[in-house]
PDB file of N, CA and C in Angstrom:
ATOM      1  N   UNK A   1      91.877 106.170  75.131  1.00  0.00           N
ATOM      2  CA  UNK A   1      90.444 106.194  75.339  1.00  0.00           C
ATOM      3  C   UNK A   1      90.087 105.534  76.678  1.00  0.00           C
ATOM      4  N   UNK A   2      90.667 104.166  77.234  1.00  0.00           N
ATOM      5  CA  UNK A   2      90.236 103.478  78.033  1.00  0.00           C
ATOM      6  C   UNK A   2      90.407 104.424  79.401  1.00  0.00           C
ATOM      7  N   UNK A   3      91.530 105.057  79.216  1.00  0.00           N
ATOM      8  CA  UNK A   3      92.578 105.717  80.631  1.00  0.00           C
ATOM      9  C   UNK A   3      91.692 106.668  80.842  1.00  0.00           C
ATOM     10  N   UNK A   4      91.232 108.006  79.960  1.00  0.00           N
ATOM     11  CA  UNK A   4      90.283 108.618  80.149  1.00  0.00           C
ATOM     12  C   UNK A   4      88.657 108.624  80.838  1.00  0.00           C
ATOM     13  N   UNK A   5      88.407 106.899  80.179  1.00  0.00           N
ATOM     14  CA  UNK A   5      87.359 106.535  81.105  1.00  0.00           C
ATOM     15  C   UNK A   5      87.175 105.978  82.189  1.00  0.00           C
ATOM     16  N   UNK A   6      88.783 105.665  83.059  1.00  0.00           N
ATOM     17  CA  UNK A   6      88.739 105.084  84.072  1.00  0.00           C
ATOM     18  C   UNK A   6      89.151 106.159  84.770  1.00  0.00           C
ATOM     19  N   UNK A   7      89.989 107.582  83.895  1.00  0.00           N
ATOM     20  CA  UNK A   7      90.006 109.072  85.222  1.00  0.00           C
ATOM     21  C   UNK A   7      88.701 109.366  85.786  1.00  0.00           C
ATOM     22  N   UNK A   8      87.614 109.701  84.462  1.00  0.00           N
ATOM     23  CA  UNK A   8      86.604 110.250  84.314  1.00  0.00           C
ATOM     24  C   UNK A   8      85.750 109.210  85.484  1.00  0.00           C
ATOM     25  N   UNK A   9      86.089 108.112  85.622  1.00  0.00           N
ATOM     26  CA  UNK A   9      84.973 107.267  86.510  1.00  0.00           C
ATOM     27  C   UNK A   9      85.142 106.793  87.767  1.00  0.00           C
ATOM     28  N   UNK A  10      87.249 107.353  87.634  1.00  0.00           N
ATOM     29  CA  UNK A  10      87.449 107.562  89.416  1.00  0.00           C
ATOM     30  C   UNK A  10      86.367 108.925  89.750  1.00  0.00           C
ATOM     31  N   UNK A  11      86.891 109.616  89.034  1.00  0.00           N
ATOM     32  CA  UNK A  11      86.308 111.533  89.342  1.00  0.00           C
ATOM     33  C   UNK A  11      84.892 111.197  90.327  1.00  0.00           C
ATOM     34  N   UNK A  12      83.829 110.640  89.104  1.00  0.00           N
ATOM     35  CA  UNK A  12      82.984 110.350  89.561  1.00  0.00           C
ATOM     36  C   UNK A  12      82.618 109.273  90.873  1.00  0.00           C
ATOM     37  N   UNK A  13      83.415 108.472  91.038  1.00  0.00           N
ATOM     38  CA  UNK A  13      82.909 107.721  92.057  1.00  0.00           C
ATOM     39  C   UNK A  13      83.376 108.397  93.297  1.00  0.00           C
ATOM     40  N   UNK A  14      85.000 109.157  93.132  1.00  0.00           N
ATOM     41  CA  UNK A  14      85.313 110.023  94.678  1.00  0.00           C
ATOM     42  C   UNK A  14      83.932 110.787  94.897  1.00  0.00           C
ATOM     43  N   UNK A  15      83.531 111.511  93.906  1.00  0.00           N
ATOM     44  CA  UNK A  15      82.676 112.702  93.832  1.00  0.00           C
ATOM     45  C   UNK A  15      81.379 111.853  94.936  1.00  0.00           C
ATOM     46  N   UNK A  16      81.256 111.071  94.582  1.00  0.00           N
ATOM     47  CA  UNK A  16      79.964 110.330  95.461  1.00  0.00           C
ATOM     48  C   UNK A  16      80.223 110.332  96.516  1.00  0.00           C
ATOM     49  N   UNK A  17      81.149 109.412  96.411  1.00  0.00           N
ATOM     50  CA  UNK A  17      82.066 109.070  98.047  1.00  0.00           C
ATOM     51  C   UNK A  17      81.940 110.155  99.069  1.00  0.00           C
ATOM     52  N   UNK A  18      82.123 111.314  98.765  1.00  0.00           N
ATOM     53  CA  UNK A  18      82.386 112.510  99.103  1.00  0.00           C
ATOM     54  C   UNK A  18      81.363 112.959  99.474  1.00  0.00           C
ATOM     55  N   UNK A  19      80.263 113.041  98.419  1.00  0.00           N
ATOM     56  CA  UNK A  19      78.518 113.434  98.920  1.00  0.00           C
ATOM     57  C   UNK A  19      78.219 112.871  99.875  1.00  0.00           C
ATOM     58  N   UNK A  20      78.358 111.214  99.957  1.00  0.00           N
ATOM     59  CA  UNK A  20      77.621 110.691 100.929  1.00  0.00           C
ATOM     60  C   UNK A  20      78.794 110.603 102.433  1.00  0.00           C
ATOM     61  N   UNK A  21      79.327 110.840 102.374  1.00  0.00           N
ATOM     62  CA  UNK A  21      80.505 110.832 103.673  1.00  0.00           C
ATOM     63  C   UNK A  21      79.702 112.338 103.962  1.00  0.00           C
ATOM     64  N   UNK A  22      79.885 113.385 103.195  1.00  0.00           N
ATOM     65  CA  UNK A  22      79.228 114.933 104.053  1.00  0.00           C
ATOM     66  C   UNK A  22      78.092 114.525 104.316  1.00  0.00           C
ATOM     67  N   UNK A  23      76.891 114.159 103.626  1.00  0.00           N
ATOM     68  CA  UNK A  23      75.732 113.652 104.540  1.00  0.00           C
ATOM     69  C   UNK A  23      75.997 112.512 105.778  1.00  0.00           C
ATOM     70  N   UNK A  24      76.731 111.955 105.847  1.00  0.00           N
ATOM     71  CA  UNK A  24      76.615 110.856 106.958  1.00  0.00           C
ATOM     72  C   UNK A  24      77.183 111.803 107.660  1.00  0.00           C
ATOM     73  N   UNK A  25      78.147 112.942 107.784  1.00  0.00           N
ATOM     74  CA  UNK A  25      78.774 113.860 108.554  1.00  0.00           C
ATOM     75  C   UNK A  25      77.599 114.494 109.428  1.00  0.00           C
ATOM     76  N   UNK A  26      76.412 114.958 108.179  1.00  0.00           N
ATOM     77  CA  UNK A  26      75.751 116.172 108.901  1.00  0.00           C
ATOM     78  C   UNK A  26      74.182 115.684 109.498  1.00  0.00           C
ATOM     79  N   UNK A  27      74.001 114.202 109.108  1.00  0.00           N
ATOM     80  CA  UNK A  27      72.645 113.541 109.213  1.00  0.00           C
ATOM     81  C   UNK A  27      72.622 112.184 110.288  1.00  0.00           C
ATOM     82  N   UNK A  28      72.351 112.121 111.129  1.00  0.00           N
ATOM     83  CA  UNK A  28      72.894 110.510 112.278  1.00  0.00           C
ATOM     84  C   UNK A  28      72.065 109.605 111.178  1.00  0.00           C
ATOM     85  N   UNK A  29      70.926 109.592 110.927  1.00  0.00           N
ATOM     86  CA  UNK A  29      70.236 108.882 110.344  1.00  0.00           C
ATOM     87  C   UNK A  29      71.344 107.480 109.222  1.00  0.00           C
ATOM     88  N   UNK A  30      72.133 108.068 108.559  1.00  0.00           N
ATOM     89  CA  UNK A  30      73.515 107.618 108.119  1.00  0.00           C
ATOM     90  C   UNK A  30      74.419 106.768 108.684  1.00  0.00           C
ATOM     91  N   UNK A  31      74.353 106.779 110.114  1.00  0.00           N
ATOM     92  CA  UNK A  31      75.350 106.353 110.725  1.00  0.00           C
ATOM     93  C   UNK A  31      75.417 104.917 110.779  1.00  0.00           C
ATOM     94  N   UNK A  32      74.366 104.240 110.735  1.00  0.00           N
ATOM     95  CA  UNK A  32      74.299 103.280 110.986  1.00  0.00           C
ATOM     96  C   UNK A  32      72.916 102.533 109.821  1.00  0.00           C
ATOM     97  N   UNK A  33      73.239 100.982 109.708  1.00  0.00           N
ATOM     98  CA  UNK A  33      72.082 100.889 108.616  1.00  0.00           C
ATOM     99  C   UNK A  33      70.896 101.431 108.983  1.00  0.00           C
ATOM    100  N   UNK A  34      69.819 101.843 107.615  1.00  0.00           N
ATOM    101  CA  UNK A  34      68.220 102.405 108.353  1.00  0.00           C
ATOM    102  C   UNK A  34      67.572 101.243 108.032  1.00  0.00           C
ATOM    103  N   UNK A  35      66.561 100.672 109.048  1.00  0.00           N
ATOM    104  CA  UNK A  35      65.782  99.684 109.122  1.00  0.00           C
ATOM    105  C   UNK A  35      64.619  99.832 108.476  1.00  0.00           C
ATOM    106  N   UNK A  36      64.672 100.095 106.900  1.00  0.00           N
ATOM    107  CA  UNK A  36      63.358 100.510 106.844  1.00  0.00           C
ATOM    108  C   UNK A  36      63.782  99.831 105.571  1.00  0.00           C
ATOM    109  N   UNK A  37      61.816  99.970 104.466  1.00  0.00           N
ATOM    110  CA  UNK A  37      62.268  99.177 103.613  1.00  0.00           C
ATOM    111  C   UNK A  37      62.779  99.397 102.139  1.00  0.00           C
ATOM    112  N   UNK A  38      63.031  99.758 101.059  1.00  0.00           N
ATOM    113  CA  UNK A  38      63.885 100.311  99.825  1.00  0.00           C
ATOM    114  C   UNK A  38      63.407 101.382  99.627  1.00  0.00           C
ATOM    115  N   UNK A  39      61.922 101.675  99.863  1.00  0.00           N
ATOM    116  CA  UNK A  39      61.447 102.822  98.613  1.00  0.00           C
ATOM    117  C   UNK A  39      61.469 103.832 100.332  1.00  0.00           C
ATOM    118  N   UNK A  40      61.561 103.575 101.183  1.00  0.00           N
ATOM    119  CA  UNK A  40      61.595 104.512 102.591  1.00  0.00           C
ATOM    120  C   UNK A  40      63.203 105.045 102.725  1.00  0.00           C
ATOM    121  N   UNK A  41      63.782 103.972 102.318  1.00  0.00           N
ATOM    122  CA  UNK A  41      65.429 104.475 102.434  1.00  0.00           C
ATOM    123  C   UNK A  41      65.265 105.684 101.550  1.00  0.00           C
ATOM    124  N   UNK A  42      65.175 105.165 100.157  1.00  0.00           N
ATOM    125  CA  UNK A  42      65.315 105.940  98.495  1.00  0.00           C
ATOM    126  C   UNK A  42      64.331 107.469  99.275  1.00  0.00           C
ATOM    127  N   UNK A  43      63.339 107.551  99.579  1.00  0.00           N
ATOM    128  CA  UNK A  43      62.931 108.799 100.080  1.00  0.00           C
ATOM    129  C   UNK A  43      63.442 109.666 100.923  1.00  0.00           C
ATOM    130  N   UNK A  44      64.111 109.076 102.197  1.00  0.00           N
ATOM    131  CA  UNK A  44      65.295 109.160 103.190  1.00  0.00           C
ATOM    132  C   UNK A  44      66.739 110.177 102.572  1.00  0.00           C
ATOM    133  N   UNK A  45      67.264 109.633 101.482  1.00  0.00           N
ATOM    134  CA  UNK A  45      68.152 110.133 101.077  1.00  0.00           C
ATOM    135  C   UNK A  45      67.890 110.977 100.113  1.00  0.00           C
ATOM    136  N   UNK A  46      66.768 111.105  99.635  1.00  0.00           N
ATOM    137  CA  UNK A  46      66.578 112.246  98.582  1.00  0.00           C
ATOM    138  C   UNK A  46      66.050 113.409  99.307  1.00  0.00           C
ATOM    139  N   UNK A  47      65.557 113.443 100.388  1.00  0.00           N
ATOM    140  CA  UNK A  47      64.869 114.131 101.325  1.00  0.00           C
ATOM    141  C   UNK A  47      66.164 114.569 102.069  1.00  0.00           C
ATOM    142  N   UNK A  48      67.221 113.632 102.266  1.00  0.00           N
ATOM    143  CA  UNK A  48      68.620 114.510 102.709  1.00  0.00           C
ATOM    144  C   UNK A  48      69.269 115.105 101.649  1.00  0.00           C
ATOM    145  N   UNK A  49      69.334 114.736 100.622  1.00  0.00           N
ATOM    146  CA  UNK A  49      70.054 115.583  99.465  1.00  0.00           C
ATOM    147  C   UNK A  49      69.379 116.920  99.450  1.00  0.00           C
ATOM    148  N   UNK A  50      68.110 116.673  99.326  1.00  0.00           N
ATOM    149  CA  UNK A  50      67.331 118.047  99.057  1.00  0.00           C
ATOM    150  C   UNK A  50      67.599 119.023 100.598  1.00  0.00           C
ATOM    151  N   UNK A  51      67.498 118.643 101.570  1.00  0.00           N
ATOM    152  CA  UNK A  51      67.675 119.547 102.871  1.00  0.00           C
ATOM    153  C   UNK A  51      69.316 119.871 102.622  1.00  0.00           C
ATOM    154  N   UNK A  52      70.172 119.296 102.536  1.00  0.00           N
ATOM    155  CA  UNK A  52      71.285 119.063 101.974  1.00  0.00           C
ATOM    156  C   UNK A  52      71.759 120.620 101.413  1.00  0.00           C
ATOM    157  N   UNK A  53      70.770 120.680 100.152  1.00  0.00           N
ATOM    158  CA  UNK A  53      71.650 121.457  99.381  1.00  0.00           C
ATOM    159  C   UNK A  53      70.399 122.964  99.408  1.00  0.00           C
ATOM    160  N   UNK A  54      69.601 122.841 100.334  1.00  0.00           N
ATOM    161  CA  UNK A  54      68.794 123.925 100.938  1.00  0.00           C
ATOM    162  C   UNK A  54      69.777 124.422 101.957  1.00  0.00           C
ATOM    163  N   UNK A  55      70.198 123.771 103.051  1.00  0.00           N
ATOM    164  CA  UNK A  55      71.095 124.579 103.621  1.00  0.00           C
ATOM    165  C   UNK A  55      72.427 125.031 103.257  1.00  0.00           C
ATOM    166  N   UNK A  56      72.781 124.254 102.239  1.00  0.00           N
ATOM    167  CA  UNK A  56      74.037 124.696 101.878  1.00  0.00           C
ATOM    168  C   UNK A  56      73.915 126.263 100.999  1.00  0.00           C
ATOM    169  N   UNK A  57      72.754 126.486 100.537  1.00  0.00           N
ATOM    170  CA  UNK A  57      72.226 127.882  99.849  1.00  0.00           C
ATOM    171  C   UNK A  57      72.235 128.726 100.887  1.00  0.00           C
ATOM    172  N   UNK A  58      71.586 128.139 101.764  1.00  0.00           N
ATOM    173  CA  UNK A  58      70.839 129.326 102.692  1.00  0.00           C
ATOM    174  C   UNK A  58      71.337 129.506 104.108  1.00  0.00           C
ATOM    175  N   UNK A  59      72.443 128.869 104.443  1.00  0.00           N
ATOM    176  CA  UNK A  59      72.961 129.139 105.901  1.00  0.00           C
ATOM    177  C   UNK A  59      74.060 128.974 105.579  1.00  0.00           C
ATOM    178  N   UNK A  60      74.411 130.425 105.111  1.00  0.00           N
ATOM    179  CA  UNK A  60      75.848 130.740 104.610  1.00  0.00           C
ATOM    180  C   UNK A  60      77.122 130.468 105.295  1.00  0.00           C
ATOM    181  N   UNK A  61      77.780 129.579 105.665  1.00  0.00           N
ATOM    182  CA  UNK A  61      79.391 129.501 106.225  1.00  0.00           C
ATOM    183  C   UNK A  61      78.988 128.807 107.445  1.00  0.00           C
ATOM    184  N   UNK A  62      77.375 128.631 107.731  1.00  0.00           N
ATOM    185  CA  UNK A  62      77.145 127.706 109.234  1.00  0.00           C
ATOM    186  C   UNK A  62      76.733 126.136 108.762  1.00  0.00           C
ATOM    187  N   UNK A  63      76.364 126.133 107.986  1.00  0.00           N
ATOM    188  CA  UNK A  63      76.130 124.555 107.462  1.00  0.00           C
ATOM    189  C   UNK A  63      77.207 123.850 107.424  1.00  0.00           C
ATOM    190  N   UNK A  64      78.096 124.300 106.215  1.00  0.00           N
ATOM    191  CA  UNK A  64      79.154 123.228 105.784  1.00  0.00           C
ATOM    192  C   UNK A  64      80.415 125.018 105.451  1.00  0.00           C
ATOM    193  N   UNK A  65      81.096 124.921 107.150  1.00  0.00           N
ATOM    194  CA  UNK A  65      82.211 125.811 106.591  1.00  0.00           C
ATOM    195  C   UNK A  65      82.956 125.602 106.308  1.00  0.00           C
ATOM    196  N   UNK A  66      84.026 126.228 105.448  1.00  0.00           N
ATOM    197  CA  UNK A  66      85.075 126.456 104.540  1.00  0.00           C
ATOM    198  C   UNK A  66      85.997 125.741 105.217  1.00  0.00           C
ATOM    199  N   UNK A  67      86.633 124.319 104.061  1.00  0.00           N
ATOM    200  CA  UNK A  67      87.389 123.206 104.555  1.00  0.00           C
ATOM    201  C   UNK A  67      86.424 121.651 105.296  1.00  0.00           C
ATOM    202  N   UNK A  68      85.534 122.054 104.904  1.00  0.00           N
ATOM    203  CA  UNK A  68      84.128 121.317 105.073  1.00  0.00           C
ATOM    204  C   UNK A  68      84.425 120.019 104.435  1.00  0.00           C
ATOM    205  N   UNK A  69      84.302 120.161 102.984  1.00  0.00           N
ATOM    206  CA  UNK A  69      83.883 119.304 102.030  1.00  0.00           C
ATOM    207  C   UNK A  69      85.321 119.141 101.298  1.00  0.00           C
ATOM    208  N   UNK A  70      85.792 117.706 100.992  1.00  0.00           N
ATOM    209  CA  UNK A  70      87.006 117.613  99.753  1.00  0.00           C
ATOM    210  C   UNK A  70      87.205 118.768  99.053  1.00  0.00           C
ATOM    211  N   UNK A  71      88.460 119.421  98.332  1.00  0.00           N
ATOM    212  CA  UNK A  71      88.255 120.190  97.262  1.00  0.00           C
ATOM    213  C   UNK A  71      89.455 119.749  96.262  1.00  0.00           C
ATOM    214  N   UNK A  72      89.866 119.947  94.967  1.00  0.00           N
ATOM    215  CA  UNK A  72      90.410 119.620  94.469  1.00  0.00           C
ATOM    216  C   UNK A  72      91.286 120.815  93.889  1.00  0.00           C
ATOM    217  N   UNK A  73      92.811 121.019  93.496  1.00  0.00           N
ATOM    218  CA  UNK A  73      93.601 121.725  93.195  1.00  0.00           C
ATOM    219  C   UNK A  73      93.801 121.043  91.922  1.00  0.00           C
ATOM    220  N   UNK A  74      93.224 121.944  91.031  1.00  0.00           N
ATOM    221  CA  UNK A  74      93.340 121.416  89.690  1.00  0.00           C
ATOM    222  C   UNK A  74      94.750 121.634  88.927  1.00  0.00           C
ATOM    223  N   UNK A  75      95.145 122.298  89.236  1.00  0.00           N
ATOM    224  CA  UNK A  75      96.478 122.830  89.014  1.00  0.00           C
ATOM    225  C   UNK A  75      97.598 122.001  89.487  1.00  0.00           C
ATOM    226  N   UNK A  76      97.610 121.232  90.475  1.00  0.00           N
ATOM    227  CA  UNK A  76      98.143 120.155  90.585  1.00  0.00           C
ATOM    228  C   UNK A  76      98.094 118.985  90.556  1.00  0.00           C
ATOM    229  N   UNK A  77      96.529 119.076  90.343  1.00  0.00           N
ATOM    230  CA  UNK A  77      95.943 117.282  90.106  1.00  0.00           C
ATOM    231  C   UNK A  77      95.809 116.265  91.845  1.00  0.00           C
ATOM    232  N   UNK A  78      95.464 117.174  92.532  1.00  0.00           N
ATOM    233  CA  UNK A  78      95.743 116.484  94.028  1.00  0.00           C
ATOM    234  C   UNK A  78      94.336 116.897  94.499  1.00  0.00           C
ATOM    235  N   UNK A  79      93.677 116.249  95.635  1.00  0.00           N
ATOM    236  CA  UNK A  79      92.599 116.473  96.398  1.00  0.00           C
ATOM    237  C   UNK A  79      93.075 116.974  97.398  1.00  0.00           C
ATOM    238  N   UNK A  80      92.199 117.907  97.938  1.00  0.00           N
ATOM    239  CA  UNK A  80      92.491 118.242  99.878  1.00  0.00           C
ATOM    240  C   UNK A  80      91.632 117.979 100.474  1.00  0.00           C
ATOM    241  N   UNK A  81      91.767 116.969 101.418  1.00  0.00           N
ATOM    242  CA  UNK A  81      90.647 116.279 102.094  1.00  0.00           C
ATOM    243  C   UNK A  81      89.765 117.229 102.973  1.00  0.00           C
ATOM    244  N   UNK A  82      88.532 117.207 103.373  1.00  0.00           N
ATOM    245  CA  UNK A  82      87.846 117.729 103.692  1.00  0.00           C
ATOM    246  C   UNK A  82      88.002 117.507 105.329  1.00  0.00           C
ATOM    247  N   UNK A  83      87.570 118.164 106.306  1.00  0.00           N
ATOM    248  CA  UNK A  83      87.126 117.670 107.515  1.00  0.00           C
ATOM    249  C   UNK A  83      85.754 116.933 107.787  1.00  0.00           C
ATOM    250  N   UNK A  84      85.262 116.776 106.902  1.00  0.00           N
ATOM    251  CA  UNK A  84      84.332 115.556 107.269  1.00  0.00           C
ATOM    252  C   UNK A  84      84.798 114.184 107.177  1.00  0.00           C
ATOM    253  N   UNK A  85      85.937 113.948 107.001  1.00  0.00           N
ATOM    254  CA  UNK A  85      86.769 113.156 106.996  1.00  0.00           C
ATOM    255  C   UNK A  85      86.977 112.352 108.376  1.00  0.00           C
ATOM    256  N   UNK A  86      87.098 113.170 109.147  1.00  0.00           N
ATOM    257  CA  UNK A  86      87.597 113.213 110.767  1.00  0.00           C
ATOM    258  C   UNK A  86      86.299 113.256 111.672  1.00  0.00           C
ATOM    259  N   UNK A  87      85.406 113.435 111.022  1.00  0.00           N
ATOM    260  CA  UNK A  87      83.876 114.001 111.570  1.00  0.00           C
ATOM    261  C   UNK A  87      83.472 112.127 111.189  1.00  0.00           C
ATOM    262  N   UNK A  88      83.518 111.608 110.456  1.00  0.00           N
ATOM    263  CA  UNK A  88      82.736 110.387 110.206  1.00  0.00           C
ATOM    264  C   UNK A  88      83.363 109.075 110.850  1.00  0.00           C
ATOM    265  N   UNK A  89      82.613 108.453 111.702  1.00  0.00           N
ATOM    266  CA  UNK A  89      83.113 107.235 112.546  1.00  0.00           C
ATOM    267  C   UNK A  89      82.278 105.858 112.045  1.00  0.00           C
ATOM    268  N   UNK A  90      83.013 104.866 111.842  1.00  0.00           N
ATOM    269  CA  UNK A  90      82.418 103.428 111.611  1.00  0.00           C
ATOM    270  C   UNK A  90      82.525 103.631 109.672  1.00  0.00           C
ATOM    271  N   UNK A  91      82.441 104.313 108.894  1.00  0.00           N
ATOM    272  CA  UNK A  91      82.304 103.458 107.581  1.00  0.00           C
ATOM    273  C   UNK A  91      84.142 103.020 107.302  1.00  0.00           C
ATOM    274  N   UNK A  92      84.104 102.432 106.760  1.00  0.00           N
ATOM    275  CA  UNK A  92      84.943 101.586 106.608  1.00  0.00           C
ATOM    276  C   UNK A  92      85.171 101.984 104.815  1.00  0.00           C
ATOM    277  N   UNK A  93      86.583 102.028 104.321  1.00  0.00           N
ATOM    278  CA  UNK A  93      86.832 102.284 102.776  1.00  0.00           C
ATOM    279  C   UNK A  93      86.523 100.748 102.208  1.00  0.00           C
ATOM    280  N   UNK A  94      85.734 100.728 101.144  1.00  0.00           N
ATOM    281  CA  UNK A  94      85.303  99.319 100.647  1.00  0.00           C
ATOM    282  C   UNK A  94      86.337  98.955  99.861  1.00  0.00           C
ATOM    283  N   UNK A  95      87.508  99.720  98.975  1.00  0.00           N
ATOM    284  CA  UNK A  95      88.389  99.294  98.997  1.00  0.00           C
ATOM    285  C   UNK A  95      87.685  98.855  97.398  1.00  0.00           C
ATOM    286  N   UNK A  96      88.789  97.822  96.875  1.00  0.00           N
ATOM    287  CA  UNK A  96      88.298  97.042  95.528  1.00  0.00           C
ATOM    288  C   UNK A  96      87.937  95.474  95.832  1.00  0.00           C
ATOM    289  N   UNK A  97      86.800  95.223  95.136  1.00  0.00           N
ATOM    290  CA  UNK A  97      85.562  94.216  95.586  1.00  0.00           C
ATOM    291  C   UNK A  97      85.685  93.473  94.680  1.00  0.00           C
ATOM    292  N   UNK A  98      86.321  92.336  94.916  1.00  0.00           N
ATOM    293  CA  UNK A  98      86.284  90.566  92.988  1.00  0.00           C
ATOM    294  C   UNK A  98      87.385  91.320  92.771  1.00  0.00           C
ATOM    295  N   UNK A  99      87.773  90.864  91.251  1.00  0.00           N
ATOM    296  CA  UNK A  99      88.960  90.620  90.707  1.00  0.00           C
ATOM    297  C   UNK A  99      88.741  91.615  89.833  1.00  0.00           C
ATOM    298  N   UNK A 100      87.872  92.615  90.064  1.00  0.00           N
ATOM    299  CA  UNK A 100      87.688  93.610  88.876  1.00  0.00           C
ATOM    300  C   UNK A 100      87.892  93.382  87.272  1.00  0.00           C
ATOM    301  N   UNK A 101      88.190  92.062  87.225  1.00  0.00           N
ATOM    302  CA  UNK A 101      88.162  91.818  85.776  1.00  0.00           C
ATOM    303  C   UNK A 101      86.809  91.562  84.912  1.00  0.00           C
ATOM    304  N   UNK A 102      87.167  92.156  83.681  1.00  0.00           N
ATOM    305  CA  UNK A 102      85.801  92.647  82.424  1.00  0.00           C
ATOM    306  C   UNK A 102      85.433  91.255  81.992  1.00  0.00           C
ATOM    307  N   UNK A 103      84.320  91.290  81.455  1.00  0.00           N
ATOM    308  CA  UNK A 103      84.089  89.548  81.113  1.00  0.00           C
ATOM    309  C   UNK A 103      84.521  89.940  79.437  1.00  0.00           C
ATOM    310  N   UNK A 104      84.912  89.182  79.012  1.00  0.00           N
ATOM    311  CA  UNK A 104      85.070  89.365  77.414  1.00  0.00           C
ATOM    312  C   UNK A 104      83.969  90.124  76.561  1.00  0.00           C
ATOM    313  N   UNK A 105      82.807  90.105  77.066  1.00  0.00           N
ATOM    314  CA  UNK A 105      81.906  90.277  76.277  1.00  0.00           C
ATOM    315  C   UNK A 105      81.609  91.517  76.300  1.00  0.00           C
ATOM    316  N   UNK A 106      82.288  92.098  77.442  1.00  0.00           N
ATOM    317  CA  UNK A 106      82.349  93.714  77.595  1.00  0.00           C
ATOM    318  C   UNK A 106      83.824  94.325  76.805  1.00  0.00           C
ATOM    319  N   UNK A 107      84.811  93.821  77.015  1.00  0.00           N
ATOM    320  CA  UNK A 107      85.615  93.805  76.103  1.00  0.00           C
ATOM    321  C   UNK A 107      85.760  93.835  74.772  1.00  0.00           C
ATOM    322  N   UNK A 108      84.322  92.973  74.075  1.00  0.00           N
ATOM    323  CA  UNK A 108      84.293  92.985  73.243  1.00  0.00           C
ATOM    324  C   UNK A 108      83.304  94.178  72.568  1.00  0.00           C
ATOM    325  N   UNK A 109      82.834  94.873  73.031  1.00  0.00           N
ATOM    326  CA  UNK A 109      81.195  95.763  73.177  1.00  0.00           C
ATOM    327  C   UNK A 109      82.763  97.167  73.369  1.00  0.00           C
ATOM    328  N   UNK A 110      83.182  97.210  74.058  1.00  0.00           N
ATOM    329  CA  UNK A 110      84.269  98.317  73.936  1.00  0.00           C
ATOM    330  C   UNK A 110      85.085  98.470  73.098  1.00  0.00           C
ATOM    331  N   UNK A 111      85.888  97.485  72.818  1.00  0.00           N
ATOM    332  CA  UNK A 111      86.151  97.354  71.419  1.00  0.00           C
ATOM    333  C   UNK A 111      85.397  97.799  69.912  1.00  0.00           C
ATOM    334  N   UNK A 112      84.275  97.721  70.062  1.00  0.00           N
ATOM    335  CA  UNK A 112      83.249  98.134  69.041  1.00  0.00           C
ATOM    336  C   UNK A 112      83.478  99.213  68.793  1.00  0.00           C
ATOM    337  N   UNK A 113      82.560  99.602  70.458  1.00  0.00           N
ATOM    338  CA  UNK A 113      82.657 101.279  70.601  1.00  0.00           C
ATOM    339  C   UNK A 113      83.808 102.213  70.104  1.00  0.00           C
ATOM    340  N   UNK A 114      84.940 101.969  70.075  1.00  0.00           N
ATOM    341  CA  UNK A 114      86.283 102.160  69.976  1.00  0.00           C
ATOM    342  C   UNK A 114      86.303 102.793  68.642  1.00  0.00           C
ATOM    343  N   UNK A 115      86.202 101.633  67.815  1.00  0.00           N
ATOM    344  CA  UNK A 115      86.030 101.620  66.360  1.00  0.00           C
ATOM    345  C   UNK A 115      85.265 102.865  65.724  1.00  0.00           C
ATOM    346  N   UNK A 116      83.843 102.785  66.423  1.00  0.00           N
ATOM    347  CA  UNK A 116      82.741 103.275  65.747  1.00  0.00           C
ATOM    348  C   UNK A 116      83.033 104.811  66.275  1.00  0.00           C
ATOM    349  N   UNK A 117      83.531 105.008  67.403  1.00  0.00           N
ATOM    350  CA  UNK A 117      83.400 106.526  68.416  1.00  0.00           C
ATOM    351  C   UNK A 117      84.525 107.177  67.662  1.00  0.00           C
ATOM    352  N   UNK A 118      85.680 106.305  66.951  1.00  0.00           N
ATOM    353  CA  UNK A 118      86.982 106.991  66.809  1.00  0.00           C
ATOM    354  C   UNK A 118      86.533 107.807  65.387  1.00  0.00           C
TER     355      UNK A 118
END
């Protein structure tokens, strides 16, 4: 159960990683911190998601062409990195942050779950 939720929550966090590396690819605004204040950022990036995935509809093979974006070979369980990879300068991989260890009390709340889900 646990292993499953730590595939399932790499999946998801590359999957981000990935979104926001192609926007910092295709937006300068990204590149560097924006000086503005939370709810201007939060508009900022939803306003790039949304242009985002307008051009990715509508400007077929000129937006984001083929070998663009990560893709994954499911069949072997491997990623193929994207060229926005090579396109993005200055972020830095954050890598793993503290000691990643669970406090008991989450341990113990999973444990529950365990019980009750099985």
């Amino acid at each position: 159960m646990m292993k499953k939720y730590t595939t399932r929550l790499s999946r998801a966090r590359r999957t981000s990683k990935n979104g926001f590396g192609v926007l910092v690819s295709r937006f300068r605004v990204f590149k560097k911190p924006i000086a503005c204040n939370v709810t201007t950022v939060d508009k900022i990036v939803h306003t790039a998601c949304a242009l985002h995935n307008w051009l990715t509809n509508n400007a077929l093979g000129t937006y984001l062409p083929r070998g663009c974006v990560d893709n994954e070979d499911i069949d072997r369980g491997e990623i193929i990195p994207g060229s926005w990879r090579s396109e993005v300068h200055g972020m830095v991989d954050t890598g793993r942050f503290g000691s990643n260890h669970h406090s008991q009390q989450a341990k113990a709340i999973r444990s529950l779950q365990e019980v009750f889900c099985e």
